[in-house]
Protein backbone atom coordinates (compact mmCIF):
# COMPACT_ATOMS: atom_id res chain seq x y z
CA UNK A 1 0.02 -5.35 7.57
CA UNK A 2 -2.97 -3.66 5.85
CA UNK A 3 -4.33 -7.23 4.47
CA UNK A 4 -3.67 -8.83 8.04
CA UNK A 5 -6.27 -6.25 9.45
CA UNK A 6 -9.09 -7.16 6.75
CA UNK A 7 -12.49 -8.12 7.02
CA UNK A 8 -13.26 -9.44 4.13
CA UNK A 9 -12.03 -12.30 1.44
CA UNK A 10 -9.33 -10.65 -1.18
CA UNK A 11 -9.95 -10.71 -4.62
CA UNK A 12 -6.21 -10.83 -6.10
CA UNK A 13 -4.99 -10.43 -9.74
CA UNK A 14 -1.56 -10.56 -10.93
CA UNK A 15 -0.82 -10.60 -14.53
CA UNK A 16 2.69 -11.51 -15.40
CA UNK A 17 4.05 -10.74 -18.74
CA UNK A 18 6.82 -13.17 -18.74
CA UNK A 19 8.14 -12.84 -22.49
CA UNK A 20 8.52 -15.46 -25.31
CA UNK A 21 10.85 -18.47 -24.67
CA UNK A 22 10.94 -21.07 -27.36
CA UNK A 23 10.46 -24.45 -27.31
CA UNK A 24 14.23 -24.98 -27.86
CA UNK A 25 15.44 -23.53 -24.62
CA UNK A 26 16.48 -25.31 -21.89
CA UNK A 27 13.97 -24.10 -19.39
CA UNK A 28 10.81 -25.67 -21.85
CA UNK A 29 12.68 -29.38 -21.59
CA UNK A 30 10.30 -31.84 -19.41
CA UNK A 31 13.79 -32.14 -16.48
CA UNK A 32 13.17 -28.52 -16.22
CA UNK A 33 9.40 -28.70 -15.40
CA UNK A 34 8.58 -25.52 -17.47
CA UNK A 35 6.99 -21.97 -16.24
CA UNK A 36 4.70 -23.08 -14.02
CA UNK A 37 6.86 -25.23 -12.12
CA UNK A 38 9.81 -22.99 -12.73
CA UNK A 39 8.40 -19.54 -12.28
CA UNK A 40 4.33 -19.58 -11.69
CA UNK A 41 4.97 -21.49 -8.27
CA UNK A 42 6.06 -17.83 -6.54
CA UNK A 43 3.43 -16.21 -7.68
CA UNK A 44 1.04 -19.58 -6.29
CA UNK A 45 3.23 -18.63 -2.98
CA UNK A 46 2.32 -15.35 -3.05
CA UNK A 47 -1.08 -16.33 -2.90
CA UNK A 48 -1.03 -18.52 -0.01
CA UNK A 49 1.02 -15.35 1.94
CA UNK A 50 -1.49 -12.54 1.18
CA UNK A 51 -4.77 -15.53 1.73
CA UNK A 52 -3.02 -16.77 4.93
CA UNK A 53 -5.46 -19.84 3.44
CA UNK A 54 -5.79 -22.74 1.69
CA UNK A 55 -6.86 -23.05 -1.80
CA UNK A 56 -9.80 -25.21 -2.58
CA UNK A 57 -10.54 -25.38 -6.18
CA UNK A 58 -8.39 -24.41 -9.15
CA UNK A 59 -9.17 -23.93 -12.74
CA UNK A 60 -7.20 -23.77 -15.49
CA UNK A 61 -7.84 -22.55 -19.03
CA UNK A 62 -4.63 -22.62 -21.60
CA UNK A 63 -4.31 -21.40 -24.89
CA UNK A 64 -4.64 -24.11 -27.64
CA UNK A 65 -0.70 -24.45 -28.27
CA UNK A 66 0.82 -24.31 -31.42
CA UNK A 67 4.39 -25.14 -33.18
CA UNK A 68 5.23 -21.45 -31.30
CA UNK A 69 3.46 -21.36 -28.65
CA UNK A 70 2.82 -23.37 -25.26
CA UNK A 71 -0.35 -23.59 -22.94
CA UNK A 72 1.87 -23.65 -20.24
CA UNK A 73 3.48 -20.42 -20.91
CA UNK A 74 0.01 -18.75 -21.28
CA UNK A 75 -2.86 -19.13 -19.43
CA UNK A 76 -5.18 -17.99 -16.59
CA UNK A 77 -5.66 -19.69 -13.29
CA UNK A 78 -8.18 -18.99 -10.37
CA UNK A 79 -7.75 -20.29 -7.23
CA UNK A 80 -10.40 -20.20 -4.87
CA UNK A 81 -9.42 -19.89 -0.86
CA UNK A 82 -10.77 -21.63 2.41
CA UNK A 83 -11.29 -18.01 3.26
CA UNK A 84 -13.43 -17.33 0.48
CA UNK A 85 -10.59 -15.15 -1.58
CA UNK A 86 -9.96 -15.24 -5.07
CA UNK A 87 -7.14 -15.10 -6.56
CA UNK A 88 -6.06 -14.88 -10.27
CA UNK A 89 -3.42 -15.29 -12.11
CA UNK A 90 -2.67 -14.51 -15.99
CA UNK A 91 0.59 -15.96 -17.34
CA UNK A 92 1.66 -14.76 -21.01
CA UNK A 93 4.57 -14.81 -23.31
CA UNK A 94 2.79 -13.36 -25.87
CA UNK A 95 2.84 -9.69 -25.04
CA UNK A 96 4.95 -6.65 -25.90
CA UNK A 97 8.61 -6.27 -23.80
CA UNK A 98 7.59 -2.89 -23.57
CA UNK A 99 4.79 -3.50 -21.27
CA UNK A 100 5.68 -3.68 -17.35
CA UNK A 101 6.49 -7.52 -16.80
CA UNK A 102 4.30 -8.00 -13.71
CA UNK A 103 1.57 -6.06 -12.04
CA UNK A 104 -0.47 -7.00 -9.18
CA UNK A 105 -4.23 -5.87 -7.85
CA UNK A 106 -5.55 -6.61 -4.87
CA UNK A 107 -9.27 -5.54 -3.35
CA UNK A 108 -10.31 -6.08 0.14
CA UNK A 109 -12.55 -4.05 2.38
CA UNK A 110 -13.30 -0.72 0.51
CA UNK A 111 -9.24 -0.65 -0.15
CA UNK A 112 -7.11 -2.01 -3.21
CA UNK A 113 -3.63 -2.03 -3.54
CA UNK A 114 -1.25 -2.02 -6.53
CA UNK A 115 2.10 -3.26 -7.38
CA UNK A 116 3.74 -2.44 -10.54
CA UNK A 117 7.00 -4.17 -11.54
CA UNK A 118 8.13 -4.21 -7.97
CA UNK A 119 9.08 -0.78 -8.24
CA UNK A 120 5.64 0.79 -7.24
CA UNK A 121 2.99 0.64 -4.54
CA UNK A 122 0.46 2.11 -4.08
CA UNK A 123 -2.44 1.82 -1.84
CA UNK A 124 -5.99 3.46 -2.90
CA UNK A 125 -8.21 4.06 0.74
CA UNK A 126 -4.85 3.69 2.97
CA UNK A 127 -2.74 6.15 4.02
CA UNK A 128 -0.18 7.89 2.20
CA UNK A 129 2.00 6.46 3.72
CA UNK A 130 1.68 2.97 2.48
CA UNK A 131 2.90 3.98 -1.22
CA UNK A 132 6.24 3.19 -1.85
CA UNK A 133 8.24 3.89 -5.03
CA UNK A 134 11.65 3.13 -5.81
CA UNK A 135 13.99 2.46 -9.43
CA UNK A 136 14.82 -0.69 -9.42
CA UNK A 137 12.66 -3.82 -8.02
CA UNK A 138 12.32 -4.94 -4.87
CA UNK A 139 11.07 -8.64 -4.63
CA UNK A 140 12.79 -8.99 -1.42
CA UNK A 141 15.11 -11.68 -2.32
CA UNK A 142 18.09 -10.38 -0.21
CA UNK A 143 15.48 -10.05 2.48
CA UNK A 144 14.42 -13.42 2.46
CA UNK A 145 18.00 -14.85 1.97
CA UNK A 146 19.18 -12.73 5.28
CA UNK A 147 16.25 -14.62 7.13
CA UNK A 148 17.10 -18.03 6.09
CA UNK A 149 20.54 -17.75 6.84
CA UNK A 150 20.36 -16.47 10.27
CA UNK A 151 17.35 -19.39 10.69
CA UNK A 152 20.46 -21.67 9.79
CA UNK A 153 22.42 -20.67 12.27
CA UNK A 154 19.97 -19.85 15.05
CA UNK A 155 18.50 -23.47 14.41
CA UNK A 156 15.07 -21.76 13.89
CA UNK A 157 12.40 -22.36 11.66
CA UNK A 158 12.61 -21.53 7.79
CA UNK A 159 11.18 -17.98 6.87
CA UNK A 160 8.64 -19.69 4.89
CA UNK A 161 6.94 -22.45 6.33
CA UNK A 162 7.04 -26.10 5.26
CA UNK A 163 3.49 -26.13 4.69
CA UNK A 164 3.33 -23.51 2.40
CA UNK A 165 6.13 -24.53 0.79
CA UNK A 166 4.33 -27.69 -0.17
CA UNK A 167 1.23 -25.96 -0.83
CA UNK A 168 2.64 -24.05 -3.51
CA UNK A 169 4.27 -27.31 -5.14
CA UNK A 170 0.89 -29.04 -5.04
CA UNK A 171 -0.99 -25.75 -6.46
CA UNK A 172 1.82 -25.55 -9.27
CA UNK A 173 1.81 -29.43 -9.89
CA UNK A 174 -2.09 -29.15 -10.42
CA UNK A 175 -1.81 -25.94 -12.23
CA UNK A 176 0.81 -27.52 -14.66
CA UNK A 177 -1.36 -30.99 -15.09
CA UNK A 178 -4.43 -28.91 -15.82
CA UNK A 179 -2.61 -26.72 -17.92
CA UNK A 180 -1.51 -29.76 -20.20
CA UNK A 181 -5.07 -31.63 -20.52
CA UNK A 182 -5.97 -29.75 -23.48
């Protein structure tokens, strides 16, 4: 509610700390589609939600892989938004477990707002209100399921539209070709 009042573009970062998979594992095999297909694309989503735009240009920059280590599992990509927003996003399996998994930044008019983990937000220049902190995550997955069932029986529309369905496909597809160009 706080971004859908804004003035200005956001300037988003979200750092994801996904842990080390190896090459081995089921989820790195080409029918699997990898990270970016597999996991990046929510965080793409996410973007379109909080933008409520479209993205315009995307760069990609990859580590140099290794016999260890893919550019697909670590790597920063902006994405640059009709709206003029900016969002970024830094993918690694090469950091420590004990470090939070995923945190989230977002600036906009005077305010920022940050998410830690999915257990914390807080909101810096809203009220006090808008912080929220709870033990275990919240990435509103039962939420979202409720929604699409009752859409299923109600005949409604999907709790995520079509369109930005696609648009996160198309963002992850690019993402992951870019990411592979080395």
């Amino acid at each position: 509610k706080s971004i859908s009042q804004r003035t200005s573009p956001l300037i988003i970062h979200y750092r994801m700390n996904a842990g080390y998979i190896p090459k081995e594992h089921w989820i790195q095999s080409a029918e699997q589609g990898g990270r970016i297909i597999g996991e990046a694309c929510h965080i793409f989503e996410l973007f379109n939600f909080l933008t409520d735009s479209k993205p315009i240009d995307i760069n990609v920059n990859p580590i140099e892989p290794n016999s260890d280590l893919f550019g697909t599992d670590n790597f920063n990509v902006q994405i640059k938004f009709a709206d003029g927003s900016c969002c970024t996003l830094l993918y690694t399996s090469m950091g420590n477990s004990d470090l939070e998994k995923e945190r989230m930044e977002i600036f906009f008019d005077g305010k920022s707002i940050v998410m830690n983990d999915y257990k914390e937000l807080i909101g810096y220049g809203l009220p006090r209100s808008f912080n929220k902190k709870t033990k275990s995550p919240e990435k509103g997955h039962a939420n979202l399921l409720t929604q699409f069932i009752q859409a299923a029986q109600n005949g409604s529309s999907s709790p995520i539209s079509k369109e930005r369905i696609l648009m996160a496909t198309e963002i992850s597809l690019e993402v992951d070709r870019l990411a592979r160009k080395l």
